[in-house]
PDB file of N, CA and C in Angstrom:
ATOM      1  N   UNK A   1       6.450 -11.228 -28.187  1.00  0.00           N
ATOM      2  CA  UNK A   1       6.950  -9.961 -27.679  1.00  0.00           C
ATOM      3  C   UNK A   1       8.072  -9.466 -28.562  1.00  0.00           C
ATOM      4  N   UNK A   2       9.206  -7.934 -28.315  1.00  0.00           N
ATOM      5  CA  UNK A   2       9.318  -7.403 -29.352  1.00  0.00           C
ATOM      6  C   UNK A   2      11.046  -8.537 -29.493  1.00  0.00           C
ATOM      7  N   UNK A   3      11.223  -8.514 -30.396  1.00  0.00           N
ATOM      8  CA  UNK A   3      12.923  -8.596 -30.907  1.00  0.00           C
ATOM      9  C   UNK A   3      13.933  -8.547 -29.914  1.00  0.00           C
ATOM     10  N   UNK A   4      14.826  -8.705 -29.638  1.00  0.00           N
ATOM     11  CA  UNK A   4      15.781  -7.773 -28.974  1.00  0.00           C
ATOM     12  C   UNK A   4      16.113  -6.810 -29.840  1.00  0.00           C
ATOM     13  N   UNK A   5      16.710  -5.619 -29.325  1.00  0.00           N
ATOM     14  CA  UNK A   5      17.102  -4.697 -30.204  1.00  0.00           C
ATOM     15  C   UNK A   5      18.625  -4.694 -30.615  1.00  0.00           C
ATOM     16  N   UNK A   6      19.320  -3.360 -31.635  1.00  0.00           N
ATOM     17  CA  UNK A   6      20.599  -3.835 -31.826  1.00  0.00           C
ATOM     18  C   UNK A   6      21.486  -3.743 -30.793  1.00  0.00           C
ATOM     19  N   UNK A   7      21.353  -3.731 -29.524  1.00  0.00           N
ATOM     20  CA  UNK A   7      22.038  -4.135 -28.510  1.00  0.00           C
ATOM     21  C   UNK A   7      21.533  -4.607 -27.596  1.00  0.00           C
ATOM     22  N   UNK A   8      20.786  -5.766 -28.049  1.00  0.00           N
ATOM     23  CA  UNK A   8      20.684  -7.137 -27.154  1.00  0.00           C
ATOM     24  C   UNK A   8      19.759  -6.997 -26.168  1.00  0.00           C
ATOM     25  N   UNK A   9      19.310  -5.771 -26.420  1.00  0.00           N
ATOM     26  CA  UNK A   9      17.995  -5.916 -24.794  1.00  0.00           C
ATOM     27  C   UNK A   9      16.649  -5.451 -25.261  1.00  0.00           C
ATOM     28  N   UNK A  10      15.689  -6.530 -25.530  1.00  0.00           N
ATOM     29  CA  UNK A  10      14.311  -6.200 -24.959  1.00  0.00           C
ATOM     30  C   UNK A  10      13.589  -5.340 -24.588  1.00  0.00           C
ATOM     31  N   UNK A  11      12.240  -4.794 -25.101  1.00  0.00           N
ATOM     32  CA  UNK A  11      11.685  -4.224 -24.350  1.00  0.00           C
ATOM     33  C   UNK A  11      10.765  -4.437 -23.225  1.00  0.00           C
ATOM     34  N   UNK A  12      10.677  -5.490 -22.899  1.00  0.00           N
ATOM     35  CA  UNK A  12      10.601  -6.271 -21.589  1.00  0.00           C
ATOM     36  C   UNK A  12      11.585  -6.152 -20.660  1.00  0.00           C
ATOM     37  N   UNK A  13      12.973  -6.838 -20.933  1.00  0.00           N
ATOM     38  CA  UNK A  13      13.910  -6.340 -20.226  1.00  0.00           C
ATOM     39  C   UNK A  13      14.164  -4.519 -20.007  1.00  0.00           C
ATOM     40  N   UNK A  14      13.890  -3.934 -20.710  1.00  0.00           N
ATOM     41  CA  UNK A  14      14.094  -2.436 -19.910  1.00  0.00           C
ATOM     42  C   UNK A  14      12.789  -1.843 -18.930  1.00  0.00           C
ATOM     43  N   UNK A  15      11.543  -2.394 -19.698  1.00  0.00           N
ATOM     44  CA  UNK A  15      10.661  -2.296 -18.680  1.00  0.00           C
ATOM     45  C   UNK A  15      11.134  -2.831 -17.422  1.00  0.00           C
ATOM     46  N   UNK A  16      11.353  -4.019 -17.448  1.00  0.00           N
ATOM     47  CA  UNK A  16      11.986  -4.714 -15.935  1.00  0.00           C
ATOM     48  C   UNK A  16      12.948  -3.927 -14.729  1.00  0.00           C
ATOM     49  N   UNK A  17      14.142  -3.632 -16.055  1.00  0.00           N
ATOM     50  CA  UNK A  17      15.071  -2.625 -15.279  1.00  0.00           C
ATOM     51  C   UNK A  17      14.600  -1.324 -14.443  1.00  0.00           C
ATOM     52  N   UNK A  18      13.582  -0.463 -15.552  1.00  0.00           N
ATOM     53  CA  UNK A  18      12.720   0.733 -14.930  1.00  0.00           C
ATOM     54  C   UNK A  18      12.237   0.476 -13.883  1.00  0.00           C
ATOM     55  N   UNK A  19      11.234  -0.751 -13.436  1.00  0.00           N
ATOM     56  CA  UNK A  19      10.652  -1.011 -12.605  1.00  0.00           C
ATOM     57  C   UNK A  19      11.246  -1.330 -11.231  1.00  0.00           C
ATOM     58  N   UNK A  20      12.354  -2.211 -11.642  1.00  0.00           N
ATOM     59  CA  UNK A  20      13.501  -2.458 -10.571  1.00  0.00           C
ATOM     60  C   UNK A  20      14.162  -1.312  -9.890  1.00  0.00           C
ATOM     61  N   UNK A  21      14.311  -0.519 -10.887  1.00  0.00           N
ATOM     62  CA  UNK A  21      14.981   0.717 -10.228  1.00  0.00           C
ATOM     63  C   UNK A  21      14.094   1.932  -9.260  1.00  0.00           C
ATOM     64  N   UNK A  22      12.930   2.215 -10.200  1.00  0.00           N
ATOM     65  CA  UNK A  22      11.681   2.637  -9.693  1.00  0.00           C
ATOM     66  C   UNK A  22      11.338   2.044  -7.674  1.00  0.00           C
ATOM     67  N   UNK A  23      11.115   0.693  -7.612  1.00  0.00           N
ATOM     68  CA  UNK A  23      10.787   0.134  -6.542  1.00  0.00           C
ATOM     69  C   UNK A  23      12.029   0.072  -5.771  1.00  0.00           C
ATOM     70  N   UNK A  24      13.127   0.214  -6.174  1.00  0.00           N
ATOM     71  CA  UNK A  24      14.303   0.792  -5.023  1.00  0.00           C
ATOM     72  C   UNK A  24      14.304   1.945  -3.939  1.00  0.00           C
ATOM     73  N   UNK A  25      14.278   3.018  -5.567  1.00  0.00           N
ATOM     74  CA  UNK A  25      14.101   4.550  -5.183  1.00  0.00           C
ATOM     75  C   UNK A  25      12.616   4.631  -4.156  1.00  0.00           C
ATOM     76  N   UNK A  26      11.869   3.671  -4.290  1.00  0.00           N
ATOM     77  CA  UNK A  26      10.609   4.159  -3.436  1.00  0.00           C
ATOM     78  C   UNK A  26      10.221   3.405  -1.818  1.00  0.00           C
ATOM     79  N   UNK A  27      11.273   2.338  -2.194  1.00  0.00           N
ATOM     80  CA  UNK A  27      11.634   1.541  -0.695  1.00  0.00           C
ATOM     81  C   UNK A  27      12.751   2.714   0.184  1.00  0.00           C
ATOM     82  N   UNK A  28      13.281   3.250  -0.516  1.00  0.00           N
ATOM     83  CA  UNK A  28      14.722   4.386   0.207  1.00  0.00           C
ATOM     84  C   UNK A  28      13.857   5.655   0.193  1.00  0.00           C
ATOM     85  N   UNK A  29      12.632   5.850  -0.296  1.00  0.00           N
ATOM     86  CA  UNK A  29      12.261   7.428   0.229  1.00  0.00           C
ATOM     87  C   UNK A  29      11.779   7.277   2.023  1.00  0.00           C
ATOM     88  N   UNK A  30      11.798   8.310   3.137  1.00  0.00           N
ATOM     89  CA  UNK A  30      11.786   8.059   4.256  1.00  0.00           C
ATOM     90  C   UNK A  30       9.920   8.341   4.529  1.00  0.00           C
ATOM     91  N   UNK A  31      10.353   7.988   5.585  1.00  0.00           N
ATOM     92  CA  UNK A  31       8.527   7.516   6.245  1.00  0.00           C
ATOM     93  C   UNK A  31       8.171   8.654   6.496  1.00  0.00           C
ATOM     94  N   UNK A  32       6.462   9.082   6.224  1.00  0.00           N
ATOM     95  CA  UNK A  32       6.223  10.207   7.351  1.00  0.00           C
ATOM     96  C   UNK A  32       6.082  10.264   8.388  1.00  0.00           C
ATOM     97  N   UNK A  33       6.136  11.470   9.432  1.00  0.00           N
ATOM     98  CA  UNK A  33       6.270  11.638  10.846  1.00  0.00           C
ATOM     99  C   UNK A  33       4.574  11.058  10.754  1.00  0.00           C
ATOM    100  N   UNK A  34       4.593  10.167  12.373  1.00  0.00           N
ATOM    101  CA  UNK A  34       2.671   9.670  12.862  1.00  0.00           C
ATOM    102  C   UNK A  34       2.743   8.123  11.782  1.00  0.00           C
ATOM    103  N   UNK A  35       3.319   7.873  11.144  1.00  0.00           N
ATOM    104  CA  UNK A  35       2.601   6.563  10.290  1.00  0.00           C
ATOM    105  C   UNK A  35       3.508   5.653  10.820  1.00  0.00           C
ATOM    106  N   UNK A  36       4.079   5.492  12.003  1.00  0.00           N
ATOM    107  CA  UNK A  36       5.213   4.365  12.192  1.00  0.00           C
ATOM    108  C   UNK A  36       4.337   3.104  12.273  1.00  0.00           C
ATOM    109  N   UNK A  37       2.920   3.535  13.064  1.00  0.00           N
ATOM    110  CA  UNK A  37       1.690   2.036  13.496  1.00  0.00           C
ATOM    111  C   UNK A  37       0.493   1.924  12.583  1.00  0.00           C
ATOM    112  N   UNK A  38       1.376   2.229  11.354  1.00  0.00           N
ATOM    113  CA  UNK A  38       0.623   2.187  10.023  1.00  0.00           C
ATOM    114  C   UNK A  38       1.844   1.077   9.354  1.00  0.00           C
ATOM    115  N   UNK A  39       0.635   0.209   8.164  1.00  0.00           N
ATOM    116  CA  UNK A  39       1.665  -0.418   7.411  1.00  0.00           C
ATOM    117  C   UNK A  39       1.429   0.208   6.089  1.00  0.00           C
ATOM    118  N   UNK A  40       2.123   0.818   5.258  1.00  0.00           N
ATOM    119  CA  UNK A  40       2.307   1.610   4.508  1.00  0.00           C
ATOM    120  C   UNK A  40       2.650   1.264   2.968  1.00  0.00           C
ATOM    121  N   UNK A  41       2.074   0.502   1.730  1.00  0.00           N
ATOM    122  CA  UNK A  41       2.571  -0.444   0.749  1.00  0.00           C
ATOM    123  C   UNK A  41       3.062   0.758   0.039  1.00  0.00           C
ATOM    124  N   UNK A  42       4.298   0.454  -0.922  1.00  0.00           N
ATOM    125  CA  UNK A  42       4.969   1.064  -1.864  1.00  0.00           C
ATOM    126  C   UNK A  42       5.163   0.032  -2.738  1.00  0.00           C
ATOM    127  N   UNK A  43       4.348  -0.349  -3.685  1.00  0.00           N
ATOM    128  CA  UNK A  43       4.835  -0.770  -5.124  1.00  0.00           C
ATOM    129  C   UNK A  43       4.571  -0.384  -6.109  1.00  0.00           C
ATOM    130  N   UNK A  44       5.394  -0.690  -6.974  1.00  0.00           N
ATOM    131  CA  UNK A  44       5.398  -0.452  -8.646  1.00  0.00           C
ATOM    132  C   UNK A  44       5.402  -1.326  -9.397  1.00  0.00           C
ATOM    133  N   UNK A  45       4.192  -1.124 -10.105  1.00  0.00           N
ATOM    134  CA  UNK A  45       3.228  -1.814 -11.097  1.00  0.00           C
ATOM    135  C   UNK A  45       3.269  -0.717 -12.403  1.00  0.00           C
ATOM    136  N   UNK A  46       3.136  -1.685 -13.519  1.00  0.00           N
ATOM    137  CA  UNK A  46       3.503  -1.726 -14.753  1.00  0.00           C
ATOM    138  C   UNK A  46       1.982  -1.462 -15.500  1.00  0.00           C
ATOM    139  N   UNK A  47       1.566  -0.018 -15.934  1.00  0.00           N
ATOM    140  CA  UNK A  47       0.101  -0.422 -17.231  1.00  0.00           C
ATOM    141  C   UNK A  47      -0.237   0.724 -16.796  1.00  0.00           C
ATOM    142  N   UNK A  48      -1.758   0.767 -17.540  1.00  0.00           N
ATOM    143  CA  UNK A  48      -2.704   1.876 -17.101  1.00  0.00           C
ATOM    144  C   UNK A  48      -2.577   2.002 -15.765  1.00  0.00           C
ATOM    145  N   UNK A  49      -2.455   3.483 -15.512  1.00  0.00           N
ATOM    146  CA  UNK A  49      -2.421   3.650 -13.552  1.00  0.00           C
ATOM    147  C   UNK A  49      -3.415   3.423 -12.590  1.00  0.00           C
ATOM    148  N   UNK A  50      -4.609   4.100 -13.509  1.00  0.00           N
ATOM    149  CA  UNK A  50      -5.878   3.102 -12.904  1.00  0.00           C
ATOM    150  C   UNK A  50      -6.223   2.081 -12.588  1.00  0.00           C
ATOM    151  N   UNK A  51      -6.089   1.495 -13.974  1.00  0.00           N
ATOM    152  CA  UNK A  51      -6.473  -0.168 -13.709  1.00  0.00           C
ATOM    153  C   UNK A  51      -5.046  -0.867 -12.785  1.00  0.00           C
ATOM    154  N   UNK A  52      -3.782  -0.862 -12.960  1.00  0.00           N
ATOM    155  CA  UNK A  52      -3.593  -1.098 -11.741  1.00  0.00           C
ATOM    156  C   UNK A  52      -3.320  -0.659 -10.107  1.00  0.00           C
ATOM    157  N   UNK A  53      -4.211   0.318 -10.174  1.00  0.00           N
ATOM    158  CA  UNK A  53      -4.085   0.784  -8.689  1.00  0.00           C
ATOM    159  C   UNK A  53      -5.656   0.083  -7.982  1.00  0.00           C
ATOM    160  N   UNK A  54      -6.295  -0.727  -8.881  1.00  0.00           N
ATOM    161  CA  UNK A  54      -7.744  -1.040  -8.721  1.00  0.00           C
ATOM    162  C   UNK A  54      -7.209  -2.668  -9.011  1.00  0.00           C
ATOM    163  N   UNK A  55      -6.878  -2.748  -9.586  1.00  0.00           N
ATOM    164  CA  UNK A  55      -6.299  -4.465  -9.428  1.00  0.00           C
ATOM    165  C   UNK A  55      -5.357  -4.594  -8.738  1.00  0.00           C
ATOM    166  N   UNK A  56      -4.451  -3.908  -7.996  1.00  0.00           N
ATOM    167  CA  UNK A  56      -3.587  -4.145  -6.434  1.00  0.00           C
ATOM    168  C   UNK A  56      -4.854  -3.789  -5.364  1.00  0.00           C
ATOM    169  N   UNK A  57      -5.487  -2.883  -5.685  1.00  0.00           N
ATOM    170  CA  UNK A  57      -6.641  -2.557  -4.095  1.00  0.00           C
ATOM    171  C   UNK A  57      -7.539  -4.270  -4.163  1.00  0.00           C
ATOM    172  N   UNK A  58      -7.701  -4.421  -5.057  1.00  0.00           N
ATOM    173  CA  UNK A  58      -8.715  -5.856  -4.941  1.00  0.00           C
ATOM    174  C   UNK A  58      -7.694  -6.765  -4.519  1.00  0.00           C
ATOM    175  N   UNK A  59      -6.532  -7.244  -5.001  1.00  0.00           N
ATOM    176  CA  UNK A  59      -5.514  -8.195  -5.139  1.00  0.00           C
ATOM    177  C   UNK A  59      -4.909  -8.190  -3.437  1.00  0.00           C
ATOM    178  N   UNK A  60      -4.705  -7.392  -2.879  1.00  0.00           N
ATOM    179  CA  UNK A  60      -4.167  -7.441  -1.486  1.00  0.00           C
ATOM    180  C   UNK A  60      -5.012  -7.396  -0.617  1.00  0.00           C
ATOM    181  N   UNK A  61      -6.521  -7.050  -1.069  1.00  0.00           N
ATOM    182  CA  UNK A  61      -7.340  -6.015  -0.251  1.00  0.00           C
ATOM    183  C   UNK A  61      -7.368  -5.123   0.811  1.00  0.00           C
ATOM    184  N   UNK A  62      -7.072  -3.905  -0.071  1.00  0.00           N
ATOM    185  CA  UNK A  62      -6.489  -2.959   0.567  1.00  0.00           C
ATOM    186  C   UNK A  62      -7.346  -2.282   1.429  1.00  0.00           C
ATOM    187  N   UNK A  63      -7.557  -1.454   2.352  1.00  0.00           N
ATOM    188  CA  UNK A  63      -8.487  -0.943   3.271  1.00  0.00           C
ATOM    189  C   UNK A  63      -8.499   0.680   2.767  1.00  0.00           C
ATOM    190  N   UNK A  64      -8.136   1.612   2.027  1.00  0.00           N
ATOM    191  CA  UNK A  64      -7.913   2.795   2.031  1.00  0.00           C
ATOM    192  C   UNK A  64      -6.794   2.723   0.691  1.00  0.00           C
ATOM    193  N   UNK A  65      -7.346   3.906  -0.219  1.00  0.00           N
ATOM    194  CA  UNK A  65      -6.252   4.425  -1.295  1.00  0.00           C
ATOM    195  C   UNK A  65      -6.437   6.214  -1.110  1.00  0.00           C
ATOM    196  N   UNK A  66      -5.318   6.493  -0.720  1.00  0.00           N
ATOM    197  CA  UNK A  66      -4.986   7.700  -1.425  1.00  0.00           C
ATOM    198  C   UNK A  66      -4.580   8.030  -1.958  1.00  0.00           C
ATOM    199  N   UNK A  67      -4.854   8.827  -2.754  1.00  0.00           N
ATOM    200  CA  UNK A  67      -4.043   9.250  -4.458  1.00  0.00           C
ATOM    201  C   UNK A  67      -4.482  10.748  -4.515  1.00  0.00           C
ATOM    202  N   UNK A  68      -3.582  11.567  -5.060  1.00  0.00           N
ATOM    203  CA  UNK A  68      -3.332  12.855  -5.188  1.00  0.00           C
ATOM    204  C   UNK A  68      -3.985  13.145  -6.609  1.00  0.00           C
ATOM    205  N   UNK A  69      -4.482  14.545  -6.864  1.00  0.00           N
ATOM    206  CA  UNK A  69      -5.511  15.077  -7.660  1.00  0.00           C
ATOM    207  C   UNK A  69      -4.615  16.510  -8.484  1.00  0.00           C
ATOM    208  N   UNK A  70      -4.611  16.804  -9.432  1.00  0.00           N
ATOM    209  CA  UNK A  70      -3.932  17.761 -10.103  1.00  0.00           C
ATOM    210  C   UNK A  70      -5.169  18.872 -10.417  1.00  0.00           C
ATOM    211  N   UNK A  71      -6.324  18.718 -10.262  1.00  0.00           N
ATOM    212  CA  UNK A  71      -7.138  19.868 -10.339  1.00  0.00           C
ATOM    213  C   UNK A  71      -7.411  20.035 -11.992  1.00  0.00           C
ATOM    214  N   UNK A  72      -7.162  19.208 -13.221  1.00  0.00           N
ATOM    215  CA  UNK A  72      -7.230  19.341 -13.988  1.00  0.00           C
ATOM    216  C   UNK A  72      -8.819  19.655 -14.693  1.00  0.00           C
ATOM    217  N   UNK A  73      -9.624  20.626 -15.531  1.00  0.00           N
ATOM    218  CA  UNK A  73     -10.951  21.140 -15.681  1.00  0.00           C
ATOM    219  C   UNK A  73     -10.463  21.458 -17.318  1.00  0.00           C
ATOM    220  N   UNK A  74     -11.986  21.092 -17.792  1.00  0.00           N
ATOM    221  CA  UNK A  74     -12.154  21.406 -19.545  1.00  0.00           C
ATOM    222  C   UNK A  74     -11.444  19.989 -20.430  1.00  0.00           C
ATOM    223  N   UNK A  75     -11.024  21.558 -21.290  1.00  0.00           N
ATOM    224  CA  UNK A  75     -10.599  20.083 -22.021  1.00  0.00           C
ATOM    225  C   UNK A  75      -9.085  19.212 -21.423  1.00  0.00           C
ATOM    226  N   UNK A  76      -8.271  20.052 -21.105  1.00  0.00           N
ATOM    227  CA  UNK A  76      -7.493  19.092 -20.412  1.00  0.00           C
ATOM    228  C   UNK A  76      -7.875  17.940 -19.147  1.00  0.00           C
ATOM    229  N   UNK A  77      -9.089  17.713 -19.232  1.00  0.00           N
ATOM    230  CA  UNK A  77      -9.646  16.815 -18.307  1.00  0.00           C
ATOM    231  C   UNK A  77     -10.126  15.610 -18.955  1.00  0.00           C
ATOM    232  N   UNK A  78     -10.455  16.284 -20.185  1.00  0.00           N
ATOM    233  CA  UNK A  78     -11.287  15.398 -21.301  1.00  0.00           C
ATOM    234  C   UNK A  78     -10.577  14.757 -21.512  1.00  0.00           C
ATOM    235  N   UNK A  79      -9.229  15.517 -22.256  1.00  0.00           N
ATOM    236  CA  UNK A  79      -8.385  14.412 -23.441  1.00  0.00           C
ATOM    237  C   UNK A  79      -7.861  13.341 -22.595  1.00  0.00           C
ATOM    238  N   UNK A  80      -6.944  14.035 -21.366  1.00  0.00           N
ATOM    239  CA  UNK A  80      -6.052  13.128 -20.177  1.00  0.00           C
ATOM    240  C   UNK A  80      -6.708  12.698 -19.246  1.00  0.00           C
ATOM    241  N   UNK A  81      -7.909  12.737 -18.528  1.00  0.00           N
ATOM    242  CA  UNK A  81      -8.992  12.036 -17.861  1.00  0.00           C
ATOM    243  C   UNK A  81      -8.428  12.005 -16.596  1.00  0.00           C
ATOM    244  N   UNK A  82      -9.235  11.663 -15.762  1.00  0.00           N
ATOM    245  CA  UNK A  82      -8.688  11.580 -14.506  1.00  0.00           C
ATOM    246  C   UNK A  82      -7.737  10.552 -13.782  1.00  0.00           C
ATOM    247  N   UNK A  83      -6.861   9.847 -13.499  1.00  0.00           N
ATOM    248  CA  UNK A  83      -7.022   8.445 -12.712  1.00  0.00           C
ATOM    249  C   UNK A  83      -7.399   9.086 -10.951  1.00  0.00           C
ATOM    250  N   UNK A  84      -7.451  10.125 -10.912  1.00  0.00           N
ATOM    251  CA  UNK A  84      -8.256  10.027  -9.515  1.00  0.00           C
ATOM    252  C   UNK A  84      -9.573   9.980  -9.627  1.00  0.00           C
ATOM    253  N   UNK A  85     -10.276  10.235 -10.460  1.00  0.00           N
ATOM    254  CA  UNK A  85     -11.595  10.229 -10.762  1.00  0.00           C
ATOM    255  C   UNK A  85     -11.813   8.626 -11.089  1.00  0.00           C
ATOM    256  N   UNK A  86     -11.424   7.913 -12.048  1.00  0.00           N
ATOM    257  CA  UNK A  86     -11.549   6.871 -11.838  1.00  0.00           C
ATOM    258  C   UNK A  86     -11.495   5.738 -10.972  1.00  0.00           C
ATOM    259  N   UNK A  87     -10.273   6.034 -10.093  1.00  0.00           N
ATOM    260  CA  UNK A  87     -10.278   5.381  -9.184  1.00  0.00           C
ATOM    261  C   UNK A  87     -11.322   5.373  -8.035  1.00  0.00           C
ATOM    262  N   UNK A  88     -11.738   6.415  -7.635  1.00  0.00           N
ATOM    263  CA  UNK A  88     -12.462   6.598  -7.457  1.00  0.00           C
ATOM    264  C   UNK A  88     -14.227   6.159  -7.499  1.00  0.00           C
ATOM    265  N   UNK A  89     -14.578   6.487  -8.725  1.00  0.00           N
ATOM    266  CA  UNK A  89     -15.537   5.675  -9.308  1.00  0.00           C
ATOM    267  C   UNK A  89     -15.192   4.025  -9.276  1.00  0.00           C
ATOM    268  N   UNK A  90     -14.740   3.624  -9.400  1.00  0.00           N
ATOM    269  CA  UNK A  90     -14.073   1.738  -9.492  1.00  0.00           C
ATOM    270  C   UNK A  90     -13.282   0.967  -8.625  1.00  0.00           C
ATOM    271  N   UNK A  91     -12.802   1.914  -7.660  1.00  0.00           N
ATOM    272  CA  UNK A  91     -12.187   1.334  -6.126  1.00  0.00           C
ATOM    273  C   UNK A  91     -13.108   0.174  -5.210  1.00  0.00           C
ATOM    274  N   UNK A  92     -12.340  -0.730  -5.023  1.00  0.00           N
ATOM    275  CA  UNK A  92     -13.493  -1.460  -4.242  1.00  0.00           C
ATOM    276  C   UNK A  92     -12.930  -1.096  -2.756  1.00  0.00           C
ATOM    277  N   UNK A  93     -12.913   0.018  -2.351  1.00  0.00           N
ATOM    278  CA  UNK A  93     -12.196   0.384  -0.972  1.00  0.00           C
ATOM    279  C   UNK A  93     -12.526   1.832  -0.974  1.00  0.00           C
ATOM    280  N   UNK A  94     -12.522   2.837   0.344  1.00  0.00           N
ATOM    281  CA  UNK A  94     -12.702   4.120   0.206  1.00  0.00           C
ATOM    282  C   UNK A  94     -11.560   4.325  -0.442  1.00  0.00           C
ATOM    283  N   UNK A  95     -11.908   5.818  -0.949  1.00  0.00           N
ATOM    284  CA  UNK A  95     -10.935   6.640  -2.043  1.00  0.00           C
ATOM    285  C   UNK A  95     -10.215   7.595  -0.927  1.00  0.00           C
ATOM    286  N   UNK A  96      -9.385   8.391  -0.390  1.00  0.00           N
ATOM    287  CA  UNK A  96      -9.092   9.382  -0.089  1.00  0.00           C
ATOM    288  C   UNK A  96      -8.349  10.602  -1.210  1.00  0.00           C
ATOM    289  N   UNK A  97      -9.537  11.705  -1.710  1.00  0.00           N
ATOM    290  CA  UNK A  97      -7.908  12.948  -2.505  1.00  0.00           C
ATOM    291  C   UNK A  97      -7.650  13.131  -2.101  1.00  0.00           C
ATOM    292  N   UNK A  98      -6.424  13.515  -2.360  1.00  0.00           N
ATOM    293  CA  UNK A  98      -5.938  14.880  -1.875  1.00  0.00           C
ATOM    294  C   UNK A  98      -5.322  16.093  -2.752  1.00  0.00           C
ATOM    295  N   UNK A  99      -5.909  17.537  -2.799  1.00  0.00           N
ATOM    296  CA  UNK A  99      -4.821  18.162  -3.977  1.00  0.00           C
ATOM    297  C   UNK A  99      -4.267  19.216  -3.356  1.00  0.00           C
ATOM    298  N   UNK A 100      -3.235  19.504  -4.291  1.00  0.00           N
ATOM    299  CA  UNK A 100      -2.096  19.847  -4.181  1.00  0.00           C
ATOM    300  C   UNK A 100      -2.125  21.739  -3.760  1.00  0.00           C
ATOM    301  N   UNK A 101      -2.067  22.383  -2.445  1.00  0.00           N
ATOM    302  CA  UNK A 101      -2.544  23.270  -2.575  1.00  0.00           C
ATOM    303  C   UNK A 101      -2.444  24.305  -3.853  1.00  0.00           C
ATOM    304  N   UNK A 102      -3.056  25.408  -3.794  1.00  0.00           N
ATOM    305  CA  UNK A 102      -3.488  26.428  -4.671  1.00  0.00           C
ATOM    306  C   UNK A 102      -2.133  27.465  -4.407  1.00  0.00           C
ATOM    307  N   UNK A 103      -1.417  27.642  -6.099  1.00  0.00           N
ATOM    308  CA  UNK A 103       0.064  28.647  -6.047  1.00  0.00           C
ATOM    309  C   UNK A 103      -0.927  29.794  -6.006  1.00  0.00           C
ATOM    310  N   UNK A 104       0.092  30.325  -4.966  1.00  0.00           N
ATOM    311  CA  UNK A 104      -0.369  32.072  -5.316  1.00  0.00           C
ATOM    312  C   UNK A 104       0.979  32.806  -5.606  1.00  0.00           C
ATOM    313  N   UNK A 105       0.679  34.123  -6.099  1.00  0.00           N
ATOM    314  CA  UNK A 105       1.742  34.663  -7.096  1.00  0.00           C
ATOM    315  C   UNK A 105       1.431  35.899  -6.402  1.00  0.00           C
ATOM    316  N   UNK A 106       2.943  36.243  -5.195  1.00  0.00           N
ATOM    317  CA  UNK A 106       2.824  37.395  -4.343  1.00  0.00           C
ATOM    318  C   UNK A 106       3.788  38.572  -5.535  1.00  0.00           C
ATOM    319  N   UNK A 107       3.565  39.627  -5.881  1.00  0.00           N
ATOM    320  CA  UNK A 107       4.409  40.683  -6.511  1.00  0.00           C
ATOM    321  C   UNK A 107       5.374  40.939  -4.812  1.00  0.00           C
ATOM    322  N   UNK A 108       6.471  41.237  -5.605  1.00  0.00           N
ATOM    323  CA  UNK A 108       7.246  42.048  -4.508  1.00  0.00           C
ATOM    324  C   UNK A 108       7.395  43.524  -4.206  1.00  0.00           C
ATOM    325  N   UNK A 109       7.251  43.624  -2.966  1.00  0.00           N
ATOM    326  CA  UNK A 109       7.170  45.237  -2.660  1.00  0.00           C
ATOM    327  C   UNK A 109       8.541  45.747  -2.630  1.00  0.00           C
TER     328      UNK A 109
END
């Protein structure tokens, strides 16, 4: 793995830190209203987003993934690909989307 750098830290160690900090901020965001008799996982995992949102659904065996959809079409679909589409396709569990409603652009009277 890499060197330390010229001040002593790893890029392992900052991945670590990101992640640490990441899984704080997402244990302190608040619950939604109706899911209290739901158990609800929040972690953060490190790699392709796909492959690990498909190697935690197998690894815990998860009953349900939902993952949010950006509506992306053409070539920006091509180059950046889906991970809801993939997941999707490769989930060993139902998929749920969901996207993000449609902006509309009111002129003012």
């Amino acid at each position: 793995f890499p060197e330390p750098n010229m001040m002593g830290t790893s890029m392992n160690d900052l991945v670590a830190d990101m992640q640490s900090l990441a899984q704080k901020q997402l244990e302190e965001m608040p619950g939604l209203p109706g899911t209290e008799n739901l158990k609800i996982v929040r972690e953060v995992c490190v790699g392709p987003a796909f492959l690990e949102i498909i190697r935690y659904a197998k690894k815990t065996e998860i009953d349900l993934i939902v993952i949010g959809t950006h509506g992306r079409t053409g070539l920006k679909h091509m180059l950046l690909g889906s991970v809801a589409e993939k997941v999707v396709r490769k989930a060993p569990c139902p998929v749920l989307t969901v996207s993000h409603p449609e902006r509309e652009f009111v002129m003012p009277t």
